[in-house]
C-alpha atoms as a PDB file:
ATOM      1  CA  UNK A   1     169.631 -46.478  97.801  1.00  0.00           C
ATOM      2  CA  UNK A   2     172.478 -44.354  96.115  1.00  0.00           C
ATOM      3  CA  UNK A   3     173.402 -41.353  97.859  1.00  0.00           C
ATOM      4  CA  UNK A   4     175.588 -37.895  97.047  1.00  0.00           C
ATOM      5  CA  UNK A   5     176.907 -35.552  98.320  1.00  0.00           C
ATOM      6  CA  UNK A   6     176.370 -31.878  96.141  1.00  0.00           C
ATOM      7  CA  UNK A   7     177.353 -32.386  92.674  1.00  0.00           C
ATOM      8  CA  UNK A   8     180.684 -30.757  91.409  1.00  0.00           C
ATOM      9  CA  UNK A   9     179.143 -27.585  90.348  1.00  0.00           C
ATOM     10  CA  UNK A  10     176.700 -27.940  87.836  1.00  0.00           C
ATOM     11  CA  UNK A  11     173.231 -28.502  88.615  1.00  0.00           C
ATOM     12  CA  UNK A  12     171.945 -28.533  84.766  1.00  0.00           C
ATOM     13  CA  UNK A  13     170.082 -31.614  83.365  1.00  0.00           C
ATOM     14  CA  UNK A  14     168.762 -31.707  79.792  1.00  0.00           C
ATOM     15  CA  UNK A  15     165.602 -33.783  79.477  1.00  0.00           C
ATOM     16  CA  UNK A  16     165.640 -35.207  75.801  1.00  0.00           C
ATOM     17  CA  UNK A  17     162.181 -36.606  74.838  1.00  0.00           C
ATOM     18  CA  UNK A  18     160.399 -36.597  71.423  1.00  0.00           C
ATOM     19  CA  UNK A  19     162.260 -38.262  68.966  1.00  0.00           C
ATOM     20  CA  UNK A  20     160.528 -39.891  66.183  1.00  0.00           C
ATOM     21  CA  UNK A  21     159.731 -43.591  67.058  1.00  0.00           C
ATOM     22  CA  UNK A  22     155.263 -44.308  67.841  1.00  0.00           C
ATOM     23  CA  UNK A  23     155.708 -43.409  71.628  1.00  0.00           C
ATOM     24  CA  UNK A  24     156.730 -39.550  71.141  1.00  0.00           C
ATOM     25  CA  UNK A  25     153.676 -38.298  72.813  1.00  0.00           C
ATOM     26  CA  UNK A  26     154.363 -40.371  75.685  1.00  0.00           C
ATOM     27  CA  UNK A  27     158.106 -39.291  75.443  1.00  0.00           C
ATOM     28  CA  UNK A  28     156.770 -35.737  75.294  1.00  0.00           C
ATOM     29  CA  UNK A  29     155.096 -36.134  78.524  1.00  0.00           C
ATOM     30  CA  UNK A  30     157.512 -37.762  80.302  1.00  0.00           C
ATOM     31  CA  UNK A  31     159.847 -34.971  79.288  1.00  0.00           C
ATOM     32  CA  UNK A  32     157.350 -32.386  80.696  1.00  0.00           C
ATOM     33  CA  UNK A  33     156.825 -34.472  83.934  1.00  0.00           C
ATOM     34  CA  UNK A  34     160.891 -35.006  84.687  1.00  0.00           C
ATOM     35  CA  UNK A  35     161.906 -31.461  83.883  1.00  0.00           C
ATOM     36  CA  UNK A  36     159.126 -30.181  86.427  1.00  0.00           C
ATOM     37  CA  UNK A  37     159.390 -32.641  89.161  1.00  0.00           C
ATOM     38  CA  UNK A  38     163.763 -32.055  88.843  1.00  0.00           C
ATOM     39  CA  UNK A  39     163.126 -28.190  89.399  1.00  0.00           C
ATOM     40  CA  UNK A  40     161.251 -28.906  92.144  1.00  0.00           C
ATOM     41  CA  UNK A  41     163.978 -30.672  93.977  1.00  0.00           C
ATOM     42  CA  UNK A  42     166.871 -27.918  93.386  1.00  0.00           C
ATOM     43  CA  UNK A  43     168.169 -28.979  89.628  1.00  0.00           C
ATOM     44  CA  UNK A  44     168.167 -26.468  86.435  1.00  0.00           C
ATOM     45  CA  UNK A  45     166.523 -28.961  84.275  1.00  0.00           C
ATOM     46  CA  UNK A  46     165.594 -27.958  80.124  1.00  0.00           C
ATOM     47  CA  UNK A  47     163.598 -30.055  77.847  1.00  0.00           C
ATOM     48  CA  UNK A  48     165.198 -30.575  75.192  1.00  0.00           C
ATOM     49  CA  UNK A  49     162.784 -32.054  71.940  1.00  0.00           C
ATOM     50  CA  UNK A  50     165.120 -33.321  69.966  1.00  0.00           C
ATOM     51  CA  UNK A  51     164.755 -35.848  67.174  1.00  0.00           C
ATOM     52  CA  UNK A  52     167.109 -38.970  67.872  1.00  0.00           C
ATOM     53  CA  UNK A  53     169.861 -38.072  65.184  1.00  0.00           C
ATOM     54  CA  UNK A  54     170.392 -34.730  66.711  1.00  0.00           C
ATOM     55  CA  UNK A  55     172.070 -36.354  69.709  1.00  0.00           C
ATOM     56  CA  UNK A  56     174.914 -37.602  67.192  1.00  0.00           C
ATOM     57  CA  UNK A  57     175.352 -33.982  65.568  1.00  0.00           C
ATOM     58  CA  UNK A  58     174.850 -31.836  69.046  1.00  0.00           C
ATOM     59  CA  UNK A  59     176.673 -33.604  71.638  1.00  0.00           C
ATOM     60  CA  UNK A  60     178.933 -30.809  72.270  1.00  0.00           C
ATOM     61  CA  UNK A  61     175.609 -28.825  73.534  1.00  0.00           C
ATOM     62  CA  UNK A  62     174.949 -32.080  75.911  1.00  0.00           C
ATOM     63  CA  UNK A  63     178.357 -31.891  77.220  1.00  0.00           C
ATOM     64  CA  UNK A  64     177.307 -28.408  79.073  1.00  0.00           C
ATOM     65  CA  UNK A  65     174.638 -30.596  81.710  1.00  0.00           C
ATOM     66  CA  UNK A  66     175.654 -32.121  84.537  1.00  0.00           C
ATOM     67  CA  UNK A  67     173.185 -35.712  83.339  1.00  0.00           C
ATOM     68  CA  UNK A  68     171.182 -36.350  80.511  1.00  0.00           C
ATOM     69  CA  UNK A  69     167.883 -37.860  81.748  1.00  0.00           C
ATOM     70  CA  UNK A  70     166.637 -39.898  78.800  1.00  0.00           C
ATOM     71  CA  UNK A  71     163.077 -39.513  78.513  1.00  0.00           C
ATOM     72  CA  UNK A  72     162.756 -41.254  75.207  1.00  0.00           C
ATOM     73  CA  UNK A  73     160.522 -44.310  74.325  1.00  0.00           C
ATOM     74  CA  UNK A  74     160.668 -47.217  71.528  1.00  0.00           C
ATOM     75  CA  UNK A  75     163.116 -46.735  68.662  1.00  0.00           C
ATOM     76  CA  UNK A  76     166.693 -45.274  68.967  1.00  0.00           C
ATOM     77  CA  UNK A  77     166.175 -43.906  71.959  1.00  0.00           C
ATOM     78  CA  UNK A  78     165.536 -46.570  73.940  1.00  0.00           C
ATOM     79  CA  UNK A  79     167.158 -49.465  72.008  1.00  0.00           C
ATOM     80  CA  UNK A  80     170.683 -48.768  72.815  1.00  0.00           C
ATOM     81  CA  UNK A  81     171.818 -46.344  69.960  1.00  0.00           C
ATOM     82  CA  UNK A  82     171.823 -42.842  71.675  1.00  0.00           C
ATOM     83  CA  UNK A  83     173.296 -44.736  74.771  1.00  0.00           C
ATOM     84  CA  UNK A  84     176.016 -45.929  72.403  1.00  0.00           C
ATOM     85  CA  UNK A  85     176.447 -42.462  71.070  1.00  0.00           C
ATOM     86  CA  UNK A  86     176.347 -40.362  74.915  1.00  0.00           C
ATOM     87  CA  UNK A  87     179.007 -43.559  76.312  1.00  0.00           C
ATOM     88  CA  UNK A  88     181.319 -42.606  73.418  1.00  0.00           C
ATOM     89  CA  UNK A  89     180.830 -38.842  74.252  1.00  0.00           C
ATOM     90  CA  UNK A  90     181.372 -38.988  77.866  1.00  0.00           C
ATOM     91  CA  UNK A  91     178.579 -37.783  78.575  1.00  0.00           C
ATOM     92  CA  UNK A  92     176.397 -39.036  81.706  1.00  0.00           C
ATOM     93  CA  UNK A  93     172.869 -40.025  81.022  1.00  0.00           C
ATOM     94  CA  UNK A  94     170.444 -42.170  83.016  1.00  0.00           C
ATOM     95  CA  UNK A  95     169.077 -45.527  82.711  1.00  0.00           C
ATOM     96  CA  UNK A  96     170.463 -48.854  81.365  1.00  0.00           C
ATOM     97  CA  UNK A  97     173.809 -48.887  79.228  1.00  0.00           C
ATOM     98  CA  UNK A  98     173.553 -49.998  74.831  1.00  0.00           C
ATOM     99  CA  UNK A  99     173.635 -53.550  75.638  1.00  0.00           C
ATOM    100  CA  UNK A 100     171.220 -54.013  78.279  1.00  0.00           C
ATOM    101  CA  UNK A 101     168.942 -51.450  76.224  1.00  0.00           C
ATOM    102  CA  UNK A 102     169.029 -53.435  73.028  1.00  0.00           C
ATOM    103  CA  UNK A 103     168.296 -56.770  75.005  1.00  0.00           C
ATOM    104  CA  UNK A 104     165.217 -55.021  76.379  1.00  0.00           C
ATOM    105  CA  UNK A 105     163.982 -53.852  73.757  1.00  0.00           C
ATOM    106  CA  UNK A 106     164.461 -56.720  71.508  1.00  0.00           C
ATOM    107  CA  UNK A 107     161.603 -58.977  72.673  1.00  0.00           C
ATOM    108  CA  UNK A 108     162.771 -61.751  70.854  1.00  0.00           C
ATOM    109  CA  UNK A 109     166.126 -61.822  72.369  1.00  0.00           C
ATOM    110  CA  UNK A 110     164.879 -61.316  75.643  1.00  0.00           C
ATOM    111  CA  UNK A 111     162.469 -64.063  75.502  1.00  0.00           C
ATOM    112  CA  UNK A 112     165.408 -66.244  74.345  1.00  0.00           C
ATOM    113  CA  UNK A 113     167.340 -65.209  77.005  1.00  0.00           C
ATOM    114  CA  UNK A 114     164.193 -66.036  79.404  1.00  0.00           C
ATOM    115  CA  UNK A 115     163.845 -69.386  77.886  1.00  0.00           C
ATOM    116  CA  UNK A 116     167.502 -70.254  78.773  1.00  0.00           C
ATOM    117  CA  UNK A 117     167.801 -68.752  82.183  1.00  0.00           C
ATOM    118  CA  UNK A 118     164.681 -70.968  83.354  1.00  0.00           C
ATOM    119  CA  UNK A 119     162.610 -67.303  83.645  1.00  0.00           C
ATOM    120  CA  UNK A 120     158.724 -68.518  83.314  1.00  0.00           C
ATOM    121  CA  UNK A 121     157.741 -66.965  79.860  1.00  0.00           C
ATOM    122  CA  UNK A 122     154.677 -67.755  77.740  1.00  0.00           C
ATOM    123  CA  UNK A 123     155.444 -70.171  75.032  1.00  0.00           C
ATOM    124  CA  UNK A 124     155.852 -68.197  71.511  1.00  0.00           C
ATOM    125  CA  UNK A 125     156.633 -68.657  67.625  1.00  0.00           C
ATOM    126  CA  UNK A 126     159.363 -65.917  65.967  1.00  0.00           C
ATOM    127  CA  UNK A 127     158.399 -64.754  62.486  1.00  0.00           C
ATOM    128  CA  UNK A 128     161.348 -62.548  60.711  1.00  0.00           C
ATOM    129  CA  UNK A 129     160.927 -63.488  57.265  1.00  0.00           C
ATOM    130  CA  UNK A 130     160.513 -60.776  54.728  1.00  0.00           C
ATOM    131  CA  UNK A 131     156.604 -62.070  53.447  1.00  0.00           C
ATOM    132  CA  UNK A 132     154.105 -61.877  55.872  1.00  0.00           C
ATOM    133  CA  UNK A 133     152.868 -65.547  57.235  1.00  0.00           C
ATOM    134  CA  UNK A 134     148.948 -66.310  56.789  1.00  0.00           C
ATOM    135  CA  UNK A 135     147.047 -66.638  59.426  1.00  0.00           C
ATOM    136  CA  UNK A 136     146.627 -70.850  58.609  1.00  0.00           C
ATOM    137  CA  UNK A 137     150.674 -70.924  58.433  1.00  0.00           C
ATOM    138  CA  UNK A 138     150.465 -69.699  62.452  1.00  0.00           C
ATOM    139  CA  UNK A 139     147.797 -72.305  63.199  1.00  0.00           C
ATOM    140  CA  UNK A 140     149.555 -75.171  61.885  1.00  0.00           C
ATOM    141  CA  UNK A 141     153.238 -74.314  62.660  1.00  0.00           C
ATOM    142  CA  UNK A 142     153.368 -72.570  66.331  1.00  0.00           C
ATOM    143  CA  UNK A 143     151.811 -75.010  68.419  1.00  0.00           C
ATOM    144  CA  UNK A 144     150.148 -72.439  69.841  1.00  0.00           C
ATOM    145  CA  UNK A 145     145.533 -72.157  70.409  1.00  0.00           C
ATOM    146  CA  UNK A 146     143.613 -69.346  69.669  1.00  0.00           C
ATOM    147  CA  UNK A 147     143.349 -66.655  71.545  1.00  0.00           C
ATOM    148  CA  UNK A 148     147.013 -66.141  70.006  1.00  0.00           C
ATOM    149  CA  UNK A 149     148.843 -62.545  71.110  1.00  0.00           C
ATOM    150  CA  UNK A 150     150.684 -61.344  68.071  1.00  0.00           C
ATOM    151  CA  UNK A 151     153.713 -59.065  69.334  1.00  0.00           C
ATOM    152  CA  UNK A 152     156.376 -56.673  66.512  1.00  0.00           C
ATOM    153  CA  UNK A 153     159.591 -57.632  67.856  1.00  0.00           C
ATOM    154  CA  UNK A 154     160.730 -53.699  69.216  1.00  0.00           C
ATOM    155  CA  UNK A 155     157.561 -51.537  69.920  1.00  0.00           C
ATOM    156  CA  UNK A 156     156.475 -50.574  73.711  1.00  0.00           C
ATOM    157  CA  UNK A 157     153.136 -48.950  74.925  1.00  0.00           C
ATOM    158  CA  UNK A 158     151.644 -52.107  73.626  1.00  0.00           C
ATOM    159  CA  UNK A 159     151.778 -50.697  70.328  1.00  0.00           C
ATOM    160  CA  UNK A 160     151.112 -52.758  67.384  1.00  0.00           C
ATOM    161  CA  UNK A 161     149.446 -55.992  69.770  1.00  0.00           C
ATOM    162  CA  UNK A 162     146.572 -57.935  69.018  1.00  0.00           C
ATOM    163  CA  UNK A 163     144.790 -60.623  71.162  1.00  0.00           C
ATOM    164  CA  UNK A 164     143.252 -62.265  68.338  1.00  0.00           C
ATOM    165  CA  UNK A 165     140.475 -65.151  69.357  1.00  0.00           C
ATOM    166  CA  UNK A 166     139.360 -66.258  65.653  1.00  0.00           C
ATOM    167  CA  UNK A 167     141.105 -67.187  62.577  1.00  0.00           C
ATOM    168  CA  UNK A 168     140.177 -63.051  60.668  1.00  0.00           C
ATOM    169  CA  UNK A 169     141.553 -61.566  64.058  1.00  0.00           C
ATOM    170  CA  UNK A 170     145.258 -63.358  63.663  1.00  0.00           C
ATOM    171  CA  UNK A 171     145.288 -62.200  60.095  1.00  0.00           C
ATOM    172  CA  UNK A 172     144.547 -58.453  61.214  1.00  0.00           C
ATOM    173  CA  UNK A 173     146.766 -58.847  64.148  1.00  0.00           C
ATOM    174  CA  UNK A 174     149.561 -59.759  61.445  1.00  0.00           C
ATOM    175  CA  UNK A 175     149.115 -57.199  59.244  1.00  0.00           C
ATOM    176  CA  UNK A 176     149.178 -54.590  62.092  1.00  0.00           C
ATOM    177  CA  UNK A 177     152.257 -56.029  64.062  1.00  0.00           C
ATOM    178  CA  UNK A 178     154.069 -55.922  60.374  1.00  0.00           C
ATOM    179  CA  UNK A 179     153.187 -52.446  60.416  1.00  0.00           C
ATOM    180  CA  UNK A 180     155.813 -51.903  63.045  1.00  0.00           C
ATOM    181  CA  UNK A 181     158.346 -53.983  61.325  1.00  0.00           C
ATOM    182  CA  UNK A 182     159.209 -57.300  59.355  1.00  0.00           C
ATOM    183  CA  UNK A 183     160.209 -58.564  62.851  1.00  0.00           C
ATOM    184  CA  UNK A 184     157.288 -60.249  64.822  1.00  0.00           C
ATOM    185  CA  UNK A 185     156.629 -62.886  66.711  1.00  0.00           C
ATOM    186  CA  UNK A 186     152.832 -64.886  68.388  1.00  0.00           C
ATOM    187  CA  UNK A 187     152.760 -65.583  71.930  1.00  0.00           C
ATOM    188  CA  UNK A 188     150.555 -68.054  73.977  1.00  0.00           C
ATOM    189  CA  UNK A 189     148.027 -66.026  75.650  1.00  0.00           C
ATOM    190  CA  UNK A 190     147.656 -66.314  79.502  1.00  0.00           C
ATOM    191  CA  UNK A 191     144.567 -65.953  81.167  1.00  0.00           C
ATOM    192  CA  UNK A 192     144.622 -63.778  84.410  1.00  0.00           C
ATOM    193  CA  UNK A 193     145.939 -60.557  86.269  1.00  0.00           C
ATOM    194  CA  UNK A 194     148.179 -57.694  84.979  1.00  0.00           C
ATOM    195  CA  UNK A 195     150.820 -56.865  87.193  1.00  0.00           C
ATOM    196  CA  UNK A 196     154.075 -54.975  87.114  1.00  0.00           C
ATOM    197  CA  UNK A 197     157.344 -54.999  89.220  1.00  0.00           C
ATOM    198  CA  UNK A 198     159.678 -51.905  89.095  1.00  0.00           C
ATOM    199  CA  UNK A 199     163.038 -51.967  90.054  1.00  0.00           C
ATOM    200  CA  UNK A 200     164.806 -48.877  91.413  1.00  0.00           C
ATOM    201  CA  UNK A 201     168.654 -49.147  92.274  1.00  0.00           C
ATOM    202  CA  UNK A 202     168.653 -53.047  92.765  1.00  0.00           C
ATOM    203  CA  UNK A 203     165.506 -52.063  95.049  1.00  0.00           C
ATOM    204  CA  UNK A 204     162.446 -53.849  94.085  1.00  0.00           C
ATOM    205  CA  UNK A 205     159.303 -51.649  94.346  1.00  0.00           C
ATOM    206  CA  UNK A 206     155.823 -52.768  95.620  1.00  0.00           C
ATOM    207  CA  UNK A 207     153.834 -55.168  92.869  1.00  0.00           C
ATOM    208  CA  UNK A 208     151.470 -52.880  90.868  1.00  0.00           C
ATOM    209  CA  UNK A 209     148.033 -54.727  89.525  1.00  0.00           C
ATOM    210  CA  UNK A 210     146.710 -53.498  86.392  1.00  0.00           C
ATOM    211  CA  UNK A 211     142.773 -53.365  85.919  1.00  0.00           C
ATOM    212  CA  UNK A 212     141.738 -52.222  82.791  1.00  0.00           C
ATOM    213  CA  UNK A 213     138.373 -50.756  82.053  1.00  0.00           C
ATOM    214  CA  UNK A 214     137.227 -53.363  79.529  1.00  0.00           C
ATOM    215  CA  UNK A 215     139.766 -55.056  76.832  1.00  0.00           C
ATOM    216  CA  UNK A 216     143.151 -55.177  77.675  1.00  0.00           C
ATOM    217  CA  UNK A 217     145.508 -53.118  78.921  1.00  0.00           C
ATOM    218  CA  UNK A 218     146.886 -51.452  75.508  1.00  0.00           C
ATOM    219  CA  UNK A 219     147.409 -47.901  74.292  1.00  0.00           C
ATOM    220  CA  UNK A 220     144.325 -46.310  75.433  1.00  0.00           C
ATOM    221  CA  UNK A 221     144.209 -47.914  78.431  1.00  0.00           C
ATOM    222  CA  UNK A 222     147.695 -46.966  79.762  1.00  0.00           C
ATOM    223  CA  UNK A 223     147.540 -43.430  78.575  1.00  0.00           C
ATOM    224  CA  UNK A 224     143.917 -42.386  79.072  1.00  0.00           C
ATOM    225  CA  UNK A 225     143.173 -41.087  82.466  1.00  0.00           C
ATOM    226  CA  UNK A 226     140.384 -43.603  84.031  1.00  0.00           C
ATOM    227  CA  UNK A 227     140.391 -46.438  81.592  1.00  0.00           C
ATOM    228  CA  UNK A 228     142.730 -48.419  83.929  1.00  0.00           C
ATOM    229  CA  UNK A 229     142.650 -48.976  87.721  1.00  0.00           C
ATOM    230  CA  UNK A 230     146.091 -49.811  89.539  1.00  0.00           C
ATOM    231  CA  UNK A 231     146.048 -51.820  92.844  1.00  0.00           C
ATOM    232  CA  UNK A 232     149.244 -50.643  95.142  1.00  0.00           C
ATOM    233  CA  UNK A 233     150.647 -52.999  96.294  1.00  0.00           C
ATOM    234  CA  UNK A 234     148.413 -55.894  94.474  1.00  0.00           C
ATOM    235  CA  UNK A 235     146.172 -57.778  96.475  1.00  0.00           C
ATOM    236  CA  UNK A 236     148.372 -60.686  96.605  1.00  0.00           C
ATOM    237  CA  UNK A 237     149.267 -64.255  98.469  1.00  0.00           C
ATOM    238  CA  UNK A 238     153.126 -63.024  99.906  1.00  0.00           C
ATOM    239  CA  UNK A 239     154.537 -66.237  98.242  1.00  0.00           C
ATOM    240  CA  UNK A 240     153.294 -65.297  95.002  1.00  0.00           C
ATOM    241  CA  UNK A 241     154.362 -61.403  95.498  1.00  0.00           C
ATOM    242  CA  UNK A 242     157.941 -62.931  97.200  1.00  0.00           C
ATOM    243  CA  UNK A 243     157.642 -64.857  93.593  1.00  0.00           C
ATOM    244  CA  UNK A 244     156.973 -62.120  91.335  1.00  0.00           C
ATOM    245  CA  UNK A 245     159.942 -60.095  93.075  1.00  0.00           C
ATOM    246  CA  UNK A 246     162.423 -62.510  92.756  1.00  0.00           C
ATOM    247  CA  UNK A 247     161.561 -63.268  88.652  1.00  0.00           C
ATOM    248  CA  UNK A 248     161.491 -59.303  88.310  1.00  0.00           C
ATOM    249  CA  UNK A 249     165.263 -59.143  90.110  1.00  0.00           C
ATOM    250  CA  UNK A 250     166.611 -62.123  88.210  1.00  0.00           C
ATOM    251  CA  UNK A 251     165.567 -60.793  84.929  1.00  0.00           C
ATOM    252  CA  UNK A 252     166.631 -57.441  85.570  1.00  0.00           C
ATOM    253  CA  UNK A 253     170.121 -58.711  86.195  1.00  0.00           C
ATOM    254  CA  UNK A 254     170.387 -61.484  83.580  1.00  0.00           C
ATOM    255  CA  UNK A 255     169.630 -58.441  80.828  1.00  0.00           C
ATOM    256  CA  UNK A 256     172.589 -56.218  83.048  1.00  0.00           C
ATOM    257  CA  UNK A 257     170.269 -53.030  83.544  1.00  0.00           C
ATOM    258  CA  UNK A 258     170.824 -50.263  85.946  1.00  0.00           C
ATOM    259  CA  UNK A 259     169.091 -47.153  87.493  1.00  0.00           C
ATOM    260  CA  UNK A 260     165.663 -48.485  87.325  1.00  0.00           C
ATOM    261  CA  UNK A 261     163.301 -50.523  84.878  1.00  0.00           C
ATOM    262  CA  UNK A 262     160.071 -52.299  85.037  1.00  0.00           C
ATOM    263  CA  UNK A 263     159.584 -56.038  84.501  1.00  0.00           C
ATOM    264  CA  UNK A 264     155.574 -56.564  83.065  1.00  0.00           C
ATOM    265  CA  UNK A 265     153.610 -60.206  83.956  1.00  0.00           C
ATOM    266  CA  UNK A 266     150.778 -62.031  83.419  1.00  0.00           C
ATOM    267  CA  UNK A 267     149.329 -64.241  86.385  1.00  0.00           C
ATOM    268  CA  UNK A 268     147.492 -66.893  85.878  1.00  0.00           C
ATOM    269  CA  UNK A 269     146.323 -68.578  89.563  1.00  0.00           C
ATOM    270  CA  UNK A 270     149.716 -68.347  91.532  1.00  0.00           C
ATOM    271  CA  UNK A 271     151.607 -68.766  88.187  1.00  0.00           C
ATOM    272  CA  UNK A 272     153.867 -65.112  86.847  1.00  0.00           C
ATOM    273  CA  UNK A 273     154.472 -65.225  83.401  1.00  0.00           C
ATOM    274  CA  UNK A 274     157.466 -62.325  82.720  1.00  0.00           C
ATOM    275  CA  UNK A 275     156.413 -60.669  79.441  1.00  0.00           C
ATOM    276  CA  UNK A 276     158.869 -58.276  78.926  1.00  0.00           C
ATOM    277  CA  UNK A 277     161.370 -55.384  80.693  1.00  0.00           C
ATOM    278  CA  UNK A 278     161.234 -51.919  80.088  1.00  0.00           C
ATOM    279  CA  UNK A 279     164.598 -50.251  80.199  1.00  0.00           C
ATOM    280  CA  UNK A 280     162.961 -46.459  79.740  1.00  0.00           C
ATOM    281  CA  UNK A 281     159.438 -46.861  81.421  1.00  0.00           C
ATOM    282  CA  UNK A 282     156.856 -44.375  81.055  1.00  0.00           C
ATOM    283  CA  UNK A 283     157.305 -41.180  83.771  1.00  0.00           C
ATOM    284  CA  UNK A 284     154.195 -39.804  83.462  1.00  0.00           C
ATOM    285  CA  UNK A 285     151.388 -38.733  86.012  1.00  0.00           C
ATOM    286  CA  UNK A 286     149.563 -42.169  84.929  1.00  0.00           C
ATOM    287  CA  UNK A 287     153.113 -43.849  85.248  1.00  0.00           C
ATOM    288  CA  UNK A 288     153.470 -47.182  87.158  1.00  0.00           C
ATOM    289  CA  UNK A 289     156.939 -46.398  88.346  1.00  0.00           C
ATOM    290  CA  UNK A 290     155.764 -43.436  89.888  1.00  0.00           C
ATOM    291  CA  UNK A 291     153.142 -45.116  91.567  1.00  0.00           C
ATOM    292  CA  UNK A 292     155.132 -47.891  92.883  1.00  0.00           C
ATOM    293  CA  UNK A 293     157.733 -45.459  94.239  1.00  0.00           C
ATOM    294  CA  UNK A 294     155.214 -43.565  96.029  1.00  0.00           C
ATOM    295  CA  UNK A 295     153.552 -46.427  98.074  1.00  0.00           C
ATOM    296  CA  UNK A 296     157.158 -46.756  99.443  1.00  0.00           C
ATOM    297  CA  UNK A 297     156.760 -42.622 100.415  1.00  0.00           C
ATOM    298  CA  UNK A 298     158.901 -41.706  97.303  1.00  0.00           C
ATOM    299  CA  UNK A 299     157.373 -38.618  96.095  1.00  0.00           C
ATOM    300  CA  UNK A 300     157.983 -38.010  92.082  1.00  0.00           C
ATOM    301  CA  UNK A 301     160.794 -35.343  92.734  1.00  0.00           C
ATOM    302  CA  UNK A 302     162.759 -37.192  95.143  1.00  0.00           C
ATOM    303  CA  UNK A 303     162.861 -40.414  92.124  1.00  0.00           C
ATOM    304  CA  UNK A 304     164.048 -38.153  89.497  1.00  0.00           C
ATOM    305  CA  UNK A 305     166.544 -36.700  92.063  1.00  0.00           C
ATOM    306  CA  UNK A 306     167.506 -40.540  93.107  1.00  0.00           C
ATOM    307  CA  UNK A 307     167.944 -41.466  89.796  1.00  0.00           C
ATOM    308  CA  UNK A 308     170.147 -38.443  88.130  1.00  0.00           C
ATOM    309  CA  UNK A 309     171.898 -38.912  91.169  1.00  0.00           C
ATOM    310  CA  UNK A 310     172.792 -42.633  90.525  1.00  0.00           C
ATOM    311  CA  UNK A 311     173.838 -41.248  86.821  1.00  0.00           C
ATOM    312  CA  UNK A 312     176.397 -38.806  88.594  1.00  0.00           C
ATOM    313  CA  UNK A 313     177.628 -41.886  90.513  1.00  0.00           C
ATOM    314  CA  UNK A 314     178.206 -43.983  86.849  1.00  0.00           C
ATOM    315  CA  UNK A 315     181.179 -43.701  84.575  1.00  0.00           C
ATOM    316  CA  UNK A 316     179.033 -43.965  81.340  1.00  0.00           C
ATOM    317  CA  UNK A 317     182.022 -45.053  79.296  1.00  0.00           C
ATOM    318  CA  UNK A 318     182.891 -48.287  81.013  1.00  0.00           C
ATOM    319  CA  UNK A 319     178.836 -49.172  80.738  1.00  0.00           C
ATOM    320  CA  UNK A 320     178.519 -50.198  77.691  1.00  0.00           C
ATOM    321  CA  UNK A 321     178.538 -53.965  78.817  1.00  0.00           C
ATOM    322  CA  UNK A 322     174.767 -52.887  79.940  1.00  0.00           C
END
């Protein structure tokens, strides 16, 4: 793990959260949960709810904190634009650079990138035309079987997913994934166990198993306290953990993220499916970063503190490779 010695002076972090994109409660209380658990371990930490355009317009008020902890989810704030916008500023902030942001939260790109680096992905069919398919189209063209999971391209917190079994659920699942944008894609659904790898500095955290209450792990489940059950560390063979690891690291590093992320799979048997990465994972009391971190004897403040400390450590304006 990163270490440093005091900081040159300043002890001030702003802890921008909000924004504007479908996550902004969860953003919200993320914000609330990193400003209090910062204070706790010595900084001067202020939440700041701004709406993603005011970081363009207000930078010069950024410029008086020490890091920016980016507590943003979904839209601009997590897909690479207000990285782009703090890199050109100078300004510190934490978590992944604009290119590693945009990869992650492109789920199409990332699954191409998968695909080519030989990262075990469920099969899927991309859909970016401007009209809608039918439900038949699907059927016939992506060579994929009911139950089909029908994804928008850039949404997080499951938002916008459907596990449709029948013919009526697809077309629903369509219409609600187009919601979130022309941009979506259908994924082969894999039977099995929810798990979760985080990554913290290049250090891979303890395998989290998911458990929801009945359905599957979606909005409610992840943000509504008792719905879900969390096994830490999962009840796992070591090969397959040692397995789920390794996929986690290599697909951390193939998208060139930093500070800390989590990589979400499906298992089916021994076999880890890598869904997606999450550049800006939730940091809430519910959180699975959290959780992981704290099986290790990481208590909540002394993350935060790890990672604005890792922030202090990067030169922001040579990151924007990812």
């Amino acid at each position: 793990m990163t270490t440093l010695s005091p900081n040159r002076g300043s002890r001030r972090i702003a802890a921008i959260c909000g924004g504007t994109s479908s996550e902004r409660e969860i953003s919200l209380s993320s914000g609330k949960a990193i400003a209090k658990a910062l204070n706790e371990a010595g900084w001067e930490a202020d939440i700041l709810d701004w709406p993603e355009s005011a970081v363009v317009y207000r930078c010069n008020e950024l410029k008086g904190y020490e890091v920016v902890f980016i507590c943003y989810h979904g839209g601009a704030g997590e897909n690479g634009r207000i990285q782009a916008v703090l890199d050109v500023a100078g300004i510190r902030y934490t978590g992944s650079g604009p290119l590693a942001s945009a990869l992650a939260m492109d789920k199409i790109q990332s699954k191409r990138l998968f695909e080519y680096s030989g990262i075990p992905t469920p099969k899927w069919f991309q859909w970016e035309n401007r009209e809608p398919p039918t439900a038949e189209h699907i059927l016939d063209n992506a060579d994929l079987d009911l139950p089909i999971v029908v994804k928008p391209a850039s949404e997080g917190s499951t938002v916008g997913i459907t596990i449709a079994k029948t013919e009526n659920e697809l077309a629903s699942g369509i219409d609600a994934a187009r919601k979130c944008g022309r941009r979506i894609f259908f994924e082969e659904y894999i039977p099995g166990r929810e798990v979760t790898c985080a990554i913290l500095d290049g250090v891979r955290l303890p395998v989290v198993e998911i458990v929801p209450e009945g359905g599957f792990y979606d909005y409610e489940h992840k943000y509504t306290k008792g719905a879900s059950r969390y096994i830490v560390p999962a009840e796992l063979e070591d090969d397959v953990s040692v397995k789920i690891i390794d996929i986690a690291m290599r697909a951390y590093n193939l998208l060139g993220l930093r500070h800390y992320a989590r990589v979400d799979f499906r298992l089916n048997g021994f076999e880890p499916y890598c869904l997606e990465i999450n550049s800006l994972p939730g940091m809430t009391s519910l959180s699975l970063v959290p959780m992981a971190a704290k099986a290790l004897g990481i208590e909540f403040p002394e993350l935060v503190d790890r990672i604005v400390r890792m922030a202090l450590l990067n030169e922001n304006r040579t990151s924007a490779k990812g």
